[in-house]
N, C-alpha and C. Protein backbone atom coordinates (compact mmCIF):
# COMPACT_ATOMS: atom_id res chain seq x y z
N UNK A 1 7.45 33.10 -0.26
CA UNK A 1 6.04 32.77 -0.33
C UNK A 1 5.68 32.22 -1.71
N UNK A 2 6.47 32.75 -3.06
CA UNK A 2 5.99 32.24 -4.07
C UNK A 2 6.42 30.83 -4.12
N UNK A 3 7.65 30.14 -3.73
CA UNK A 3 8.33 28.98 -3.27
C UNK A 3 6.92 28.03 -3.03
N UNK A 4 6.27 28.89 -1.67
CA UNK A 4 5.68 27.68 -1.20
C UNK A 4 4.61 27.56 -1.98
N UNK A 5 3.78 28.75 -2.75
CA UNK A 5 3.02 28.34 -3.10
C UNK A 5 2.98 27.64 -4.49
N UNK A 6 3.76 27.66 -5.01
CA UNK A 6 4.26 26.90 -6.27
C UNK A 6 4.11 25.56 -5.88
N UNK A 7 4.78 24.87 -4.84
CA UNK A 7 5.14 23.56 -4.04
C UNK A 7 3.49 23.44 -4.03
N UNK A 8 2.51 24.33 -3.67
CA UNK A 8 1.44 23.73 -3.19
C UNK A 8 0.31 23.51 -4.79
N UNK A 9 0.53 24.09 -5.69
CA UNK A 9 0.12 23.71 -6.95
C UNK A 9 0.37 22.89 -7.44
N UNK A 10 2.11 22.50 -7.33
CA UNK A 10 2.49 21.06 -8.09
C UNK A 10 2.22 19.61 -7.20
N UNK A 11 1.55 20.08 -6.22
CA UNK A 11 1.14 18.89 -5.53
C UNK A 11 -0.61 18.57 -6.04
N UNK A 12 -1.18 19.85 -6.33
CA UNK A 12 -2.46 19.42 -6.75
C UNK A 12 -2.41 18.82 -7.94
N UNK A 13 -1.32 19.62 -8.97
CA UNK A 13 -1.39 18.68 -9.98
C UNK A 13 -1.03 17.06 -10.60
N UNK A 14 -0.03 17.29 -9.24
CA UNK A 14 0.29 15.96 -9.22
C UNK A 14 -0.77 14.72 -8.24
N UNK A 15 -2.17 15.03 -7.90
CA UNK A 15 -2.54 14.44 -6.67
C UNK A 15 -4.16 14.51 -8.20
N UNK A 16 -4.06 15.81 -8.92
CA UNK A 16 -4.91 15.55 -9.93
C UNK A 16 -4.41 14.54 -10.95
N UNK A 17 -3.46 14.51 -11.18
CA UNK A 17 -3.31 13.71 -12.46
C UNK A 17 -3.57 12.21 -12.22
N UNK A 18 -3.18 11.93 -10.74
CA UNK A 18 -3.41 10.77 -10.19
C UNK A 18 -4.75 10.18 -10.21
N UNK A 19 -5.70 11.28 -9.95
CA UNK A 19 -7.03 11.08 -9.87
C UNK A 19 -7.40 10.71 -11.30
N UNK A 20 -6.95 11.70 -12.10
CA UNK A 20 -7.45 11.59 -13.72
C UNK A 20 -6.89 10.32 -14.56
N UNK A 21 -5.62 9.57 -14.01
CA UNK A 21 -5.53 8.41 -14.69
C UNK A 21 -5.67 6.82 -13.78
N UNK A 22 -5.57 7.39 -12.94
CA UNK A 22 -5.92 6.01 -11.70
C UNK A 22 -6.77 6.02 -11.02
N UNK A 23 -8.17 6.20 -11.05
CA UNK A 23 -9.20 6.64 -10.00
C UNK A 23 -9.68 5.31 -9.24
N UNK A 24 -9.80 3.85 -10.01
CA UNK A 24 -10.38 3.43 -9.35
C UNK A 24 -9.32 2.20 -7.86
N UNK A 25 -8.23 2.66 -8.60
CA UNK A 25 -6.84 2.63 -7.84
C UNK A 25 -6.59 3.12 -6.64
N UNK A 26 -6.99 4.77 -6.78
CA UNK A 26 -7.13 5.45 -5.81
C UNK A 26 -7.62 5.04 -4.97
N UNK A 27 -8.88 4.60 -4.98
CA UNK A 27 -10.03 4.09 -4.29
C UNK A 27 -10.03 3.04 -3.20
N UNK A 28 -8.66 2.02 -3.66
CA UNK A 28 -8.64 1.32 -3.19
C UNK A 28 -7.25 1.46 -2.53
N UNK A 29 -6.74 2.25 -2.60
CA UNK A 29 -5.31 2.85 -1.74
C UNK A 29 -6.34 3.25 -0.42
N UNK A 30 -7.32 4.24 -0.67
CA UNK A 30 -8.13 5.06 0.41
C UNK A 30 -8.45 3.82 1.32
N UNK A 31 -9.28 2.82 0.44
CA UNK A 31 -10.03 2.08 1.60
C UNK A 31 -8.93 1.21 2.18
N UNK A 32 -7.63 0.78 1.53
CA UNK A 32 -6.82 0.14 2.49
C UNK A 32 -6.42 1.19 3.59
N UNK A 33 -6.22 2.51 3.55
CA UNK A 33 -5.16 3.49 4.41
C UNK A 33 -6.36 3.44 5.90
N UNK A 34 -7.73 3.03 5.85
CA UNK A 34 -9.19 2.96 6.59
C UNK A 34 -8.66 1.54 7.48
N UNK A 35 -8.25 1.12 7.15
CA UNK A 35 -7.55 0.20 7.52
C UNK A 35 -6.06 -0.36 8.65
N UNK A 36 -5.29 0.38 8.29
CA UNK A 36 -4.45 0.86 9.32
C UNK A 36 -4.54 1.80 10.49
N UNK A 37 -3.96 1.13 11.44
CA UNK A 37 -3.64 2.19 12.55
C UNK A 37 -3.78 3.46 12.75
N UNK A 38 -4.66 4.57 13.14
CA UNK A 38 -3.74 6.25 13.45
C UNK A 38 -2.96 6.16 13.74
N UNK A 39 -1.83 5.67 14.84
CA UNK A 39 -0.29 5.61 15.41
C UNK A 39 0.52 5.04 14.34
N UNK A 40 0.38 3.83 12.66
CA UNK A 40 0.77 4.17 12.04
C UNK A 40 0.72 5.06 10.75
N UNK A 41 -0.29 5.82 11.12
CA UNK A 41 -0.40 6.59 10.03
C UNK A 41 0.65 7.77 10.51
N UNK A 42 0.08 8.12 11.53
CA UNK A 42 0.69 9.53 12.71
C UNK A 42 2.50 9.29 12.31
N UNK A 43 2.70 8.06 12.43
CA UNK A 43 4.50 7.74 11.80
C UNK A 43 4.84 7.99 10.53
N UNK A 44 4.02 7.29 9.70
CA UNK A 44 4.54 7.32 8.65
C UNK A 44 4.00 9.02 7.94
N UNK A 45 3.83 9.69 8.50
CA UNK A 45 2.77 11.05 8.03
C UNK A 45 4.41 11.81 8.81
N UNK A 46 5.07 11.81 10.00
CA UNK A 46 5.74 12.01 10.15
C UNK A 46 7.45 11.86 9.57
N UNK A 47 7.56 10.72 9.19
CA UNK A 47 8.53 10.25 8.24
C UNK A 47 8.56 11.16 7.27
N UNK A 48 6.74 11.13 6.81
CA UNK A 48 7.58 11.46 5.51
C UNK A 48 7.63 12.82 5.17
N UNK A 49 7.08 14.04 5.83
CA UNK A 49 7.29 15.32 6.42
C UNK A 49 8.84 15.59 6.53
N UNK A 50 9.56 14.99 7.44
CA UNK A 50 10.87 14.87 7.65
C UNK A 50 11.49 14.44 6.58
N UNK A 51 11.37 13.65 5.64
CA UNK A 51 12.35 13.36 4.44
C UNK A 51 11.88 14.64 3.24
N UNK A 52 11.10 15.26 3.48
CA UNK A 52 9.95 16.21 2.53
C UNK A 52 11.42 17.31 3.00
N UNK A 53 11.52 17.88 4.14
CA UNK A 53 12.55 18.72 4.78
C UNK A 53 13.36 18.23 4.77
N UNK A 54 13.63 17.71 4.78
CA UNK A 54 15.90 16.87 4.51
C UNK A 54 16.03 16.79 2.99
N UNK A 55 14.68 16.64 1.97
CA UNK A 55 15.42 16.81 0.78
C UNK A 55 14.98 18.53 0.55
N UNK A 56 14.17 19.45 1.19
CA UNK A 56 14.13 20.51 0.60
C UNK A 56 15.52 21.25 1.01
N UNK A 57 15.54 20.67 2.09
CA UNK A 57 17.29 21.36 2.87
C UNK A 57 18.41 21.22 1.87
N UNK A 58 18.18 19.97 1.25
CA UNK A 58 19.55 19.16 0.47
C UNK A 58 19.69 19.52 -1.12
N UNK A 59 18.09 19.76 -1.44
CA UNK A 59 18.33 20.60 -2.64
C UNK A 59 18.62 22.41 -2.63
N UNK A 60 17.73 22.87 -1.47
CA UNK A 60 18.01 24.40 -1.43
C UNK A 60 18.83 24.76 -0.33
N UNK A 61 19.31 23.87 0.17
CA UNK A 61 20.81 24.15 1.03
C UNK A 61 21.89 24.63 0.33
C-alpha cells in the first residue's frame, strides 16, 4: 500500500510541476485531447495502462 501510494504522489508532483512551468501549454494539450475521438482516447488510455504494468512488472519482477 505504501508502493502505491508513493506512485500516486509522484504523479501529482509530476502533473504539478507541469502545471507550474508549462501552463499555458497545458492548455492547449487539453483543448487539442477535446478534440479527438473517445474510442481513441479509450485506446490510447489503454495502451498506456498496459505499458504502465509491463514496466512495473519489468522493474519489480
Amino acid at each position: 500500500m505504501t508502493d502505491f501510494l508513493t506512485a500516486l504522489a509522484l504523479v501529482l508532483v509530476i502533473e504539478g510541476l507541469f502545471l507550474a512551468v508549462f501552463p499555458r501549454r497545458l492548455r492547449q494539450i487539453v483543448e487539442m485531447l477535446a478534440e479527438i475521438s473517445p474510442d481513441s482516447l479509450r485506446i490510447g488510455g489503454v495502451a498506456a495502462a498496459a505499458l504502465g504494468v509491463f514496466l512495473v512488472w519489468l522493474l519489480r519482477g
